[in-house]
N, C-alpha and C. Protein backbone atom coordinates (compact mmCIF):
# COMPACT_ATOMS: atom_id res chain seq x y z
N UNK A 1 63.98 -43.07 -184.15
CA UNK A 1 64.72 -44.26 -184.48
C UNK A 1 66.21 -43.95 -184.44
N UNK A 2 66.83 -44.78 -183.91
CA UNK A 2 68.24 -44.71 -183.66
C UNK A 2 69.12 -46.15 -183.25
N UNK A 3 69.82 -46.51 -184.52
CA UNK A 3 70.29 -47.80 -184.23
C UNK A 3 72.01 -47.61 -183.21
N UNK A 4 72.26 -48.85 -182.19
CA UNK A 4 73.12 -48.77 -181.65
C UNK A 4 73.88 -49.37 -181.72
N UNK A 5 75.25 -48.51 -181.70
CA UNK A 5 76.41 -48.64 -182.23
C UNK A 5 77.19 -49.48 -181.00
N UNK A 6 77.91 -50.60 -181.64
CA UNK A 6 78.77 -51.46 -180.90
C UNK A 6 80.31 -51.76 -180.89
N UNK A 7 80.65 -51.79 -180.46
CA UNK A 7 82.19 -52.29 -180.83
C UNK A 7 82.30 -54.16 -181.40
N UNK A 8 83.34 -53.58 -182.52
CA UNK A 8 83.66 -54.63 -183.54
C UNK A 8 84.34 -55.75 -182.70
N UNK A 9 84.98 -55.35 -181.53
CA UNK A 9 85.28 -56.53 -180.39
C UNK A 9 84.30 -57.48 -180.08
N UNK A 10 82.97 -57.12 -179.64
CA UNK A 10 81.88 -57.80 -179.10
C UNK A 10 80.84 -58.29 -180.17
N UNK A 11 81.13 -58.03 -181.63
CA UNK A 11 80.50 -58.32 -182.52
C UNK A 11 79.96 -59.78 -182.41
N UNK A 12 80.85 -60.87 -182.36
CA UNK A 12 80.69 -62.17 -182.60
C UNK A 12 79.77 -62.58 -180.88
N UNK A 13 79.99 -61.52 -179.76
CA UNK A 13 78.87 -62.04 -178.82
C UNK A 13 77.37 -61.45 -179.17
N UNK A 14 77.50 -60.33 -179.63
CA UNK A 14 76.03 -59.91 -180.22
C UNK A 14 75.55 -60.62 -180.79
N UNK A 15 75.75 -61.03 -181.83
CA UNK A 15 75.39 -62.28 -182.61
C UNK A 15 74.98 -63.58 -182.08
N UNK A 16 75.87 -64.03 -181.10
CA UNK A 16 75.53 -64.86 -179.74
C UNK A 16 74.19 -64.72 -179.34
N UNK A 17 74.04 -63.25 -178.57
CA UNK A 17 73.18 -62.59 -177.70
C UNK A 17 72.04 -62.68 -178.99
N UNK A 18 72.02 -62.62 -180.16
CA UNK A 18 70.36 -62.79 -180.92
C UNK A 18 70.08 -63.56 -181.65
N UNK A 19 71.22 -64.57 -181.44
CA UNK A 19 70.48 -65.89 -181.29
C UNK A 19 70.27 -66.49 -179.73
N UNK A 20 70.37 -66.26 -179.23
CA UNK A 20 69.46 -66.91 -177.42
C UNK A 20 68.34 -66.29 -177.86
N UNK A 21 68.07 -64.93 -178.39
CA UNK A 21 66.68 -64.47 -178.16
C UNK A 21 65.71 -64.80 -179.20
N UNK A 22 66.84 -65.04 -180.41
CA UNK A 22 65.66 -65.84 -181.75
C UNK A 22 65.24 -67.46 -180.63
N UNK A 23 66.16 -68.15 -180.59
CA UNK A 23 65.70 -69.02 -180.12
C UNK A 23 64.51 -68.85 -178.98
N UNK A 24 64.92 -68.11 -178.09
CA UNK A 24 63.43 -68.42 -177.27
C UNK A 24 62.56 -67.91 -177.39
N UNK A 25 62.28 -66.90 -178.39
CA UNK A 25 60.82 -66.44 -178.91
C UNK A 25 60.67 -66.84 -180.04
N UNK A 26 61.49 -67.12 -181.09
CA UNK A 26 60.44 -67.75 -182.47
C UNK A 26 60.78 -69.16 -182.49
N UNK A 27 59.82 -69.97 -182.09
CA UNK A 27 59.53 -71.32 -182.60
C UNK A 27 60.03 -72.02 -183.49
N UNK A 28 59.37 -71.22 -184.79
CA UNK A 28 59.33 -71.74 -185.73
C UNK A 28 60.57 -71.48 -186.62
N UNK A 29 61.37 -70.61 -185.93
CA UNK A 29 63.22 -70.47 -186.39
C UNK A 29 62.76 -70.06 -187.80
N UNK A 30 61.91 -68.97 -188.42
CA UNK A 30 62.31 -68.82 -189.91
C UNK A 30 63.06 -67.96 -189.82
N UNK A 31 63.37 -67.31 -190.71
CA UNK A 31 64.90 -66.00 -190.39
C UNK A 31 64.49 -64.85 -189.55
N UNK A 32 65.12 -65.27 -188.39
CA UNK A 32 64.54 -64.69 -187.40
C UNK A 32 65.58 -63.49 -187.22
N UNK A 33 66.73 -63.21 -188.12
CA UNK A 33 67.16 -62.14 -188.18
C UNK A 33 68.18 -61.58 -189.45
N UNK A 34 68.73 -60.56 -189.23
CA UNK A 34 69.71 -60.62 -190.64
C UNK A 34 71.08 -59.66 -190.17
N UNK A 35 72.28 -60.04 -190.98
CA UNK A 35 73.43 -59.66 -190.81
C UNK A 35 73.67 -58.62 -191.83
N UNK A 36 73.76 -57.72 -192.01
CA UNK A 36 73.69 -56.86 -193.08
C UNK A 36 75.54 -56.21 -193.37
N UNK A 37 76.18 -56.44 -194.74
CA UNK A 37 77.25 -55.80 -194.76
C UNK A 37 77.28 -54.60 -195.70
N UNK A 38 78.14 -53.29 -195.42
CA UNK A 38 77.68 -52.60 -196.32
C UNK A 38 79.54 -51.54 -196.23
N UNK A 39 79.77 -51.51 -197.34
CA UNK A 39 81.20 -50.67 -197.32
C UNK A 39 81.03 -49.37 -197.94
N UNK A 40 81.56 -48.38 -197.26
CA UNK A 40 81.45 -46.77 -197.41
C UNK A 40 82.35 -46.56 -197.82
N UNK A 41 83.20 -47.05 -198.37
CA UNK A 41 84.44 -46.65 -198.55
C UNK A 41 84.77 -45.26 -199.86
N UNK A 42 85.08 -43.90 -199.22
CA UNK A 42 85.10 -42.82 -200.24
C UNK A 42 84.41 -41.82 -199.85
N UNK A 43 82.96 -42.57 -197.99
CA UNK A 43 82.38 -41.30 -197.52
C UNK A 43 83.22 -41.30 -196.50
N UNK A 44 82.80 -39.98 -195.84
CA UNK A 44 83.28 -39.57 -194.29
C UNK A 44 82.85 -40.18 -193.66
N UNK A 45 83.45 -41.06 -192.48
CA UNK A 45 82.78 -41.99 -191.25
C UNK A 45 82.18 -40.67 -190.97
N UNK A 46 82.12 -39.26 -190.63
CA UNK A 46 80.93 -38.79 -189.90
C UNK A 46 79.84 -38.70 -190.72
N UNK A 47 79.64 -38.25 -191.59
CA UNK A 47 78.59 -38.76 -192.83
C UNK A 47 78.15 -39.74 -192.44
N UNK A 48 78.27 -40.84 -192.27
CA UNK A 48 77.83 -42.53 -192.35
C UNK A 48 77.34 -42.62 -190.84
N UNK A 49 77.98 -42.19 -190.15
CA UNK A 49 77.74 -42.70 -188.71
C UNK A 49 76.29 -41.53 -188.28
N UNK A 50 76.56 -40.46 -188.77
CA UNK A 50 75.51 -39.71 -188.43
C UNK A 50 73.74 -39.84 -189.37
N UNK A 51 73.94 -40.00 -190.25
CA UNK A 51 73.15 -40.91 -191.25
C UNK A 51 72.34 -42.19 -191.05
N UNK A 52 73.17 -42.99 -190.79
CA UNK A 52 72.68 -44.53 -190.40
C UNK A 52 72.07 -44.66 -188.99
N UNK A 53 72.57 -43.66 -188.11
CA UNK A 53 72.42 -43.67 -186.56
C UNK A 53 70.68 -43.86 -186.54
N UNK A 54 70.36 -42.60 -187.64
CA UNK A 54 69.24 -42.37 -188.08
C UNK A 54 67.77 -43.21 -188.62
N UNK A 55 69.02 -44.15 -189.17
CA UNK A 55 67.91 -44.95 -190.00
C UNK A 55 67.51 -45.80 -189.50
N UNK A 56 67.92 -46.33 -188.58
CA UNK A 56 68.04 -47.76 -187.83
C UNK A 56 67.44 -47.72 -186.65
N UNK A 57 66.82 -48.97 -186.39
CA UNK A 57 65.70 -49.03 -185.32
C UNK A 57 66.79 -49.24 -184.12
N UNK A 58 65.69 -48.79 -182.94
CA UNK A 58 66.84 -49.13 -181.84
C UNK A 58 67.04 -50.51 -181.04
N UNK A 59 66.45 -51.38 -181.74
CA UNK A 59 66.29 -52.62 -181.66
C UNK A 59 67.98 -53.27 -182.42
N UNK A 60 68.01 -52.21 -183.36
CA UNK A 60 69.06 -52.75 -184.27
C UNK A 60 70.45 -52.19 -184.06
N UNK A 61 71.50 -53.17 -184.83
CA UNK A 61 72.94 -53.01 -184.00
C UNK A 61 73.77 -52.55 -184.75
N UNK A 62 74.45 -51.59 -184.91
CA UNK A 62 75.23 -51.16 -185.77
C UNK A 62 77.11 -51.40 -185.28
N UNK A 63 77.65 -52.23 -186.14
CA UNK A 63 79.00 -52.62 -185.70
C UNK A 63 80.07 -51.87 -186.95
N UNK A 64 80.73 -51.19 -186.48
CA UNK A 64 82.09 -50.62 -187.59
C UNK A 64 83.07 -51.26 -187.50
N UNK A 65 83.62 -51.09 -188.28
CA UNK A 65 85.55 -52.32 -188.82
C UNK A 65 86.01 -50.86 -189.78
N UNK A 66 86.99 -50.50 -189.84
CA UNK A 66 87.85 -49.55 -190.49
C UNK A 66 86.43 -49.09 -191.89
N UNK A 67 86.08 -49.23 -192.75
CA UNK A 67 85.13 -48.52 -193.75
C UNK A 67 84.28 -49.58 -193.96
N UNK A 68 83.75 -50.80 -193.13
CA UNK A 68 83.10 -51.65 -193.06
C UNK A 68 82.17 -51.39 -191.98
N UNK A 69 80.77 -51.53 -192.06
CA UNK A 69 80.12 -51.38 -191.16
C UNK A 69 79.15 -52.16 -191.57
N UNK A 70 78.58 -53.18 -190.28
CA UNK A 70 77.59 -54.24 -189.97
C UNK A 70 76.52 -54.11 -189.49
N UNK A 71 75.16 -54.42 -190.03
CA UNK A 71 74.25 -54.49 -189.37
C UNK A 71 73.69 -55.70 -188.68
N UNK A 72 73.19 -55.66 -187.48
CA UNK A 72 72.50 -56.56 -187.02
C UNK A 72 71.15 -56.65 -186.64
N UNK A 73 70.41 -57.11 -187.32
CA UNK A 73 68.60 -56.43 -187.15
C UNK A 73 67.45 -57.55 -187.26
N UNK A 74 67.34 -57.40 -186.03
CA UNK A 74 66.48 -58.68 -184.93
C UNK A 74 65.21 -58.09 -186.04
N UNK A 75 64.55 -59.89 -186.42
CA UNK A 75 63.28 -59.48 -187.38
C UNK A 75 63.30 -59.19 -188.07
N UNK A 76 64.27 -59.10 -188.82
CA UNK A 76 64.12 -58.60 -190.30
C UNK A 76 64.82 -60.33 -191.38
N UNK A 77 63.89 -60.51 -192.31
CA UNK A 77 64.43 -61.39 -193.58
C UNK A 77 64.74 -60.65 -194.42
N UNK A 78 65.30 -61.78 -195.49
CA UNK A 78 66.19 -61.22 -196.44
C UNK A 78 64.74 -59.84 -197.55
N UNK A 79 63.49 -60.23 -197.25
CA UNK A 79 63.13 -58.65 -198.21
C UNK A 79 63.46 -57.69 -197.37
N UNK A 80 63.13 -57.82 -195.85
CA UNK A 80 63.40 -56.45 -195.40
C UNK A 80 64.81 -55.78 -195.33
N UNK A 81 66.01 -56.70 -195.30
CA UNK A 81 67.04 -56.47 -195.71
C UNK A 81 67.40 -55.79 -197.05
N UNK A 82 66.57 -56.43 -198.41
CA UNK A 82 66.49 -55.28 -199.22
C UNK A 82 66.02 -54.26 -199.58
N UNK A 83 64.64 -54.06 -198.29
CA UNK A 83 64.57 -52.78 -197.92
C UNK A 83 65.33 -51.85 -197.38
N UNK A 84 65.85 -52.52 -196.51
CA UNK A 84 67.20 -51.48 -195.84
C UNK A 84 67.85 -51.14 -197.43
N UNK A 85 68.97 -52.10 -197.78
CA UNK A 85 69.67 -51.95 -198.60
C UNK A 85 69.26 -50.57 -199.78
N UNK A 86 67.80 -50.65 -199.65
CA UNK A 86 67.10 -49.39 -200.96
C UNK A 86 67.42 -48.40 -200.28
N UNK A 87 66.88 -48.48 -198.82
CA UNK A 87 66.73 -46.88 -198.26
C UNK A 87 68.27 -46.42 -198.19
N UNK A 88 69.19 -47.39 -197.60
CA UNK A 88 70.44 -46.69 -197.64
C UNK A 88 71.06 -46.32 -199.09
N UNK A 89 71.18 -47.07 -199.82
CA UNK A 89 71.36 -46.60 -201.48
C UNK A 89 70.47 -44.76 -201.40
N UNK A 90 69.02 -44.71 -201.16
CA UNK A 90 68.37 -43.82 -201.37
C UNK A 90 69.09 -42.28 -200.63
N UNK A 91 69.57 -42.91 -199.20
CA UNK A 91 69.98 -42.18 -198.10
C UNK A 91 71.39 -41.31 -198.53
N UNK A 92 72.69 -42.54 -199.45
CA UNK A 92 73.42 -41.44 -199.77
C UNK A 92 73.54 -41.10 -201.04
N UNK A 93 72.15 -41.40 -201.75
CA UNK A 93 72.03 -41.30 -203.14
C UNK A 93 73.46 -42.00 -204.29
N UNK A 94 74.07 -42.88 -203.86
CA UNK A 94 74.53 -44.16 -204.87
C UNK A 94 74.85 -44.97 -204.45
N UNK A 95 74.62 -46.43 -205.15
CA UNK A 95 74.98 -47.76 -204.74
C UNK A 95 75.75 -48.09 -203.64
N UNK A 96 75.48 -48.60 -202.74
CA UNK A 96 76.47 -49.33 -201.18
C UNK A 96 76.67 -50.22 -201.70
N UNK A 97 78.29 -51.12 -201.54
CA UNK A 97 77.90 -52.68 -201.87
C UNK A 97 77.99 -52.82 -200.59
N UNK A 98 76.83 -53.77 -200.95
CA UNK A 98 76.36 -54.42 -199.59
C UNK A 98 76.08 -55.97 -200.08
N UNK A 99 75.72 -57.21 -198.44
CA UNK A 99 75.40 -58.37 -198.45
C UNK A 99 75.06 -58.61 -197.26
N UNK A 100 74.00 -59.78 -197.32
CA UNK A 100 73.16 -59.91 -195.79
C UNK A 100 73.02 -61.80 -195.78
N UNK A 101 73.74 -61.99 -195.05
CA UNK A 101 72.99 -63.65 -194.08
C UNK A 101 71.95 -63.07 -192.97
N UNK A 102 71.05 -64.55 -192.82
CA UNK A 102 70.40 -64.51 -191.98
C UNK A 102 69.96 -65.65 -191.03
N UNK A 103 69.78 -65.93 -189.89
CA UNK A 103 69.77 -66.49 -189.32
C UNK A 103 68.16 -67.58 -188.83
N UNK A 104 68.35 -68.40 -189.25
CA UNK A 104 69.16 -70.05 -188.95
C UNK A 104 69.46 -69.85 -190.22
N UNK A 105 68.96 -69.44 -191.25
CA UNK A 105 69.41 -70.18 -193.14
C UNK A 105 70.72 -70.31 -192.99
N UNK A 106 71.85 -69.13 -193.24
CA UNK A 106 72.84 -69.22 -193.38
C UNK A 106 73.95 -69.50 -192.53
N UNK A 107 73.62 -70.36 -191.16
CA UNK A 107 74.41 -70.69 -190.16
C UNK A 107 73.34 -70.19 -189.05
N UNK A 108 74.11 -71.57 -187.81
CA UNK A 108 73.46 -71.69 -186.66
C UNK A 108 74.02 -70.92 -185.24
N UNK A 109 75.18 -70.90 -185.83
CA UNK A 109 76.21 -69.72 -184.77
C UNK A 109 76.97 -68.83 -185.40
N UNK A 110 77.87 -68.01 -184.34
CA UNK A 110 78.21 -66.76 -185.24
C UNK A 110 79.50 -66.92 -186.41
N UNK A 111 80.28 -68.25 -186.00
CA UNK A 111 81.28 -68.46 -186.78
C UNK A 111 80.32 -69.08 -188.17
N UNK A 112 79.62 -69.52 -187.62
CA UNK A 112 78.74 -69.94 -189.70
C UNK A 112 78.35 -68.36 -190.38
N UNK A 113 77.80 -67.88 -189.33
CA UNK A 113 77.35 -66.43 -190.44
C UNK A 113 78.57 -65.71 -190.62
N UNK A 114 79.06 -65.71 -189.61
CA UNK A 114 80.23 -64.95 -190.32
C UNK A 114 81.15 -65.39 -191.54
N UNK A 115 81.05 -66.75 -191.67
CA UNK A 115 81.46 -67.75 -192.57
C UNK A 115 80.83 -67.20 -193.70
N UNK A 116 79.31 -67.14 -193.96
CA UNK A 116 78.90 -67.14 -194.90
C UNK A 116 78.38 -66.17 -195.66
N UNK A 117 78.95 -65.14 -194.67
CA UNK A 117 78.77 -63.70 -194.94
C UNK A 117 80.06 -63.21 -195.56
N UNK A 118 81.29 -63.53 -195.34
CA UNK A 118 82.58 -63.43 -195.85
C UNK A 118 82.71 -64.15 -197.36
N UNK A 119 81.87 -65.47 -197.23
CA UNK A 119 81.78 -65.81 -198.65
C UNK A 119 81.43 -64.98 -199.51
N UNK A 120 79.84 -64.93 -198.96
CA UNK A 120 79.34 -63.82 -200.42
C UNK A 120 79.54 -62.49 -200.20
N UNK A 121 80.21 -61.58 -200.10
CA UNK A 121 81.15 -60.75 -200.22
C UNK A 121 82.10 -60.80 -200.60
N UNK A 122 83.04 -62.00 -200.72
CA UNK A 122 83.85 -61.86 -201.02
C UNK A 122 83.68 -62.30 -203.03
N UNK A 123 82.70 -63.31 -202.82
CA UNK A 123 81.99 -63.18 -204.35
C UNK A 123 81.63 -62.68 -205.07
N UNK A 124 80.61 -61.63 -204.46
CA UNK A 124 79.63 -60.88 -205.17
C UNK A 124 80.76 -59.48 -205.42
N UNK A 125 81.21 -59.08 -203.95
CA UNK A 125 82.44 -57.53 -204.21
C UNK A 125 83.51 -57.84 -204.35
N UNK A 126 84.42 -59.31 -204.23
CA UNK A 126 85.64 -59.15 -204.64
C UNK A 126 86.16 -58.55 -203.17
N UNK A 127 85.67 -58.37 -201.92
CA UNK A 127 85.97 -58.16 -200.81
C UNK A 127 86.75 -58.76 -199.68
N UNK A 128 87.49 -58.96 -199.50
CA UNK A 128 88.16 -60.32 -198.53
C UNK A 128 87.74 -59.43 -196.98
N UNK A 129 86.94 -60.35 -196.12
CA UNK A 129 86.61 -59.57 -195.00
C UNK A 129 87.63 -60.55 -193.84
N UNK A 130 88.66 -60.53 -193.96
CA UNK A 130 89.27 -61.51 -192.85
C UNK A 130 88.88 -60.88 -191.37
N UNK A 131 88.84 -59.72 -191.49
CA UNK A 131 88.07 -59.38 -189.95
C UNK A 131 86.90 -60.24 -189.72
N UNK A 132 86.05 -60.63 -190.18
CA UNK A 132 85.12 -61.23 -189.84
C UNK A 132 85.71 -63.16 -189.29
N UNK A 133 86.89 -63.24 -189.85
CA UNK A 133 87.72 -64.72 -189.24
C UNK A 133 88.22 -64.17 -187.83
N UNK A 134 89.06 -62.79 -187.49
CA UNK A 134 88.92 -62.49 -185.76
C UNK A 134 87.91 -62.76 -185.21
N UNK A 135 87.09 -62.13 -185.38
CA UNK A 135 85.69 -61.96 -184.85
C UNK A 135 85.24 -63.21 -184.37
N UNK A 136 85.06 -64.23 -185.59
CA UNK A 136 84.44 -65.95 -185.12
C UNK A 136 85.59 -66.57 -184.22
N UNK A 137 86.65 -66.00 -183.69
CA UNK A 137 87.54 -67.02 -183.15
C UNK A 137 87.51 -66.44 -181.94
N UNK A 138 86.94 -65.12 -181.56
CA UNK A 138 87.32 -64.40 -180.33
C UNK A 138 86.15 -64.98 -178.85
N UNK A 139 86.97 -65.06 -178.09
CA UNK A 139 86.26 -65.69 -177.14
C UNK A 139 85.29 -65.03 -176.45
N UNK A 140 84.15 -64.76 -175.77
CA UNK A 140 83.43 -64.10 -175.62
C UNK A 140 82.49 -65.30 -174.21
């Protein structure tokens, strides 16, 4: 298992790119995927990057922003998201703050999730992710 790493440029088309593919394979649109946020801030990006590379399916997308790093993981709802969330807590043995939208619930394109992923982060951690406002405006 090895999740792949993307540039924070193309973030908002990835997001694009899995929703065309939620849409034409699940029907029934239940959360056909999840946005996962999670801040390291205090480890070594090589720590984190070599770690997570690990954990993550290769189905799944791993996006970095300066000590912010995003997941994107086709098939997974919000429990399996708090599965992730355990194993990585487990992985560097203390709390990540982390937060996850998922797709259709929390927005239908990438400027809604990113919308609503910036909210609750910025709620729950007190986080202001304005990178995630580049991201929804960048043309792709």
């Amino acid at each position: 298992m090895a999740g792949v790493m993307f540039s924070f440029y193309n973030f908002a088309a990835l997001v694009d790119l899995n929703i065309g593919i939620a849409n034409r394979l699940d029907e029934n649109r239940s959360e056909s995927f999840s946005i996962m946020f999670c801040d390291f801030s205090g480890l070594s990006s090589d720590l984190v990057e070599a770690n997570l590379s690990a954990l993550f399916r290769t189905s799944d997308a791993i996006v970095h922003y300066d000590r912010y790093y995003f997941f994107v993981m086709p098939y997974t709802d919000r429990y399996g998201t708090g599965m992730v969330k355990r194993m990585i807590d487990e992985l560097f043995n203390a709390p990540i703050p982390s937060s996850a939208v998922c797709y259709p619930a929390d927005g239908e394109n990438p400027a809604e999730l990113f919308e609503a992923l910036h909210a609750e982060v910025k709620k729950t951690h007190r986080i202001d992710l304005e990178c995630l406002d580049e991201a929804a405006t960048r043309e792709f």
